[in-house]
Protein backbone atom coordinates (compact mmCIF):
# COMPACT_ATOMS: atom_id res chain seq x y z
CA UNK A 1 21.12 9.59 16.60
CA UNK A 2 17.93 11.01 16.29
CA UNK A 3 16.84 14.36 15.06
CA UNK A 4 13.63 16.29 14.62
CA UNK A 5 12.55 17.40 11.00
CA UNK A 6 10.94 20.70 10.71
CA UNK A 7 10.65 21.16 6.71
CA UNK A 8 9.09 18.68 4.09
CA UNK A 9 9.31 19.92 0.97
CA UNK A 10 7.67 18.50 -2.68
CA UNK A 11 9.59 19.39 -5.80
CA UNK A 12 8.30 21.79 -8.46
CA UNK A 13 6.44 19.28 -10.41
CA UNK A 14 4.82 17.28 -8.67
CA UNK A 15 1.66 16.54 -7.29
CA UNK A 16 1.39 18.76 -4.16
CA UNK A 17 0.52 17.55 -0.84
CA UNK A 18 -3.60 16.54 0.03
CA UNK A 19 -2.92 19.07 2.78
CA UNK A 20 -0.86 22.10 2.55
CA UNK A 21 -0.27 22.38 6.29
CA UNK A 22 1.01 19.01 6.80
CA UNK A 23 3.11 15.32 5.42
CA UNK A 24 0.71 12.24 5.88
CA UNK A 25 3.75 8.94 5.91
CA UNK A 26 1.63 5.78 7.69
CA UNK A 27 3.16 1.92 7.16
CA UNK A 28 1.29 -0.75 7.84
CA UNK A 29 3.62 -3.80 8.41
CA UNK A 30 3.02 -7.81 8.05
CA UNK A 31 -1.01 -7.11 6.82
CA UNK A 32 -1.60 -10.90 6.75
CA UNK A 33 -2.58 -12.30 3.25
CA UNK A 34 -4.66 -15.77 2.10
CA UNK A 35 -3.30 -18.33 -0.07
CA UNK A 36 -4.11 -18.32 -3.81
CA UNK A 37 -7.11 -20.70 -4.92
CA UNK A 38 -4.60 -22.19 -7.41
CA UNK A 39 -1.60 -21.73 -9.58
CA UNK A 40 -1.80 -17.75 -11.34
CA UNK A 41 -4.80 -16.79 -8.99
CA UNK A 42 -5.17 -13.31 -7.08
CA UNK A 43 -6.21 -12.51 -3.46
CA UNK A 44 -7.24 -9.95 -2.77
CA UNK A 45 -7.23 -7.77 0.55
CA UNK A 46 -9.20 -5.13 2.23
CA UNK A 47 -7.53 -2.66 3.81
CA UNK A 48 -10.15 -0.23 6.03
CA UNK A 49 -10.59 2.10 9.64
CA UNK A 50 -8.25 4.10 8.18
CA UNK A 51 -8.43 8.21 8.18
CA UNK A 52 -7.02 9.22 4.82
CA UNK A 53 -7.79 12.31 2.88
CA UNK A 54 -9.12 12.25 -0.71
CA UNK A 55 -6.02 12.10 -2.66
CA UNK A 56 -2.74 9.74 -0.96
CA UNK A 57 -0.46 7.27 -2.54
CA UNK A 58 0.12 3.49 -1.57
CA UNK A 59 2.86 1.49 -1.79
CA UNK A 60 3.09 -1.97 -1.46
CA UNK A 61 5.80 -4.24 -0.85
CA UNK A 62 5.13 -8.35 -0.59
CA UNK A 63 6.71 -10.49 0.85
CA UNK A 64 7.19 -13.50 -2.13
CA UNK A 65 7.56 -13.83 -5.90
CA UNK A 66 4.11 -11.40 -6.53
CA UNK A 67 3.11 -8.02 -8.23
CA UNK A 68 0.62 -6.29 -6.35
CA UNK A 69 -1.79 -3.07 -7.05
CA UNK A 70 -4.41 -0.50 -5.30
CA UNK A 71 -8.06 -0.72 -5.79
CA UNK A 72 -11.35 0.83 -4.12
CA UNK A 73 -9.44 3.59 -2.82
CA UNK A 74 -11.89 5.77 -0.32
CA UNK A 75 -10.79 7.95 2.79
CA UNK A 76 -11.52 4.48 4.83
CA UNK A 77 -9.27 1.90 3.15
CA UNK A 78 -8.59 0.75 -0.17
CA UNK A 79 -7.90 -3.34 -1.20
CA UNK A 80 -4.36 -4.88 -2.33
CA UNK A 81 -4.70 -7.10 -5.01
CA UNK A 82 -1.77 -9.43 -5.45
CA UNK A 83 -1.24 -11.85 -8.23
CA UNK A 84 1.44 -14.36 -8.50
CA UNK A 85 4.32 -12.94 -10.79
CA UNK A 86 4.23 -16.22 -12.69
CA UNK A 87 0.69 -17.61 -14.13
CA UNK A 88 2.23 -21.18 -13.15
CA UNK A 89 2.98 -19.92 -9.50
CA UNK A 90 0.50 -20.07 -6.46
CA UNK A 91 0.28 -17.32 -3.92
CA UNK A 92 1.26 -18.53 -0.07
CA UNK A 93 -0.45 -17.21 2.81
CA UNK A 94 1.96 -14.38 3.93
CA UNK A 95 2.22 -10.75 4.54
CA UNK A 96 2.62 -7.71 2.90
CA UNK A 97 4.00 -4.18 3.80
CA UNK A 98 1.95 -1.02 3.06
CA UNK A 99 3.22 2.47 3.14
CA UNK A 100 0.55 5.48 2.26
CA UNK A 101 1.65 9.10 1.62
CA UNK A 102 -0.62 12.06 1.22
């Protein structure tokens, strides 16, 4: 059943919203990644057209054996940099899940 939420609220402690009138939650699901060059090397992808405010979070979630991280954050887009969790592993062309929160 659906419902409508009226309150968001951040605990004492922590980083306060980038807007105090408003929750920004945005996903971005199956962002298509390249294939490694070779066994332990990173891809990297640019993520941009996007409408963020100065300060927001990213999450990312792939979708095989990697470890991924947030670079060249703007209020455009930022880049996902994924490396292969094992040096003697190569990344496959695939997808990734993003979820931003501001």
């Amino acid at each position: 059943m659906a419902f409508d939420v009226h309150t968001v609220e951040s605990p004492n402690g922590t980083n306060r919203n980038a807007w105090q009138d408003r929750k920004l939650i945005g996903q971005l699901i199956a962002v298509a990644n390249l294939a490694g060059s070779g066994a332990g090397a990173s891809v990297t992808t640019a993520i941009s057209g996007l409408q963020l405010p100065a300060n927001y979070a990213v999450n990312v979630t792939p979708s095989q054996d990697a470890v991924c991280y947030v670079t060249s954050k703007t209020k455009t887009g930022f880049s996902v940099v994924m490396n292969p969790r094992l040096a003697a592993n190569q990344l496959a062309a695939g997808t990734f899940d993003v979820t931003i929160i501001a």
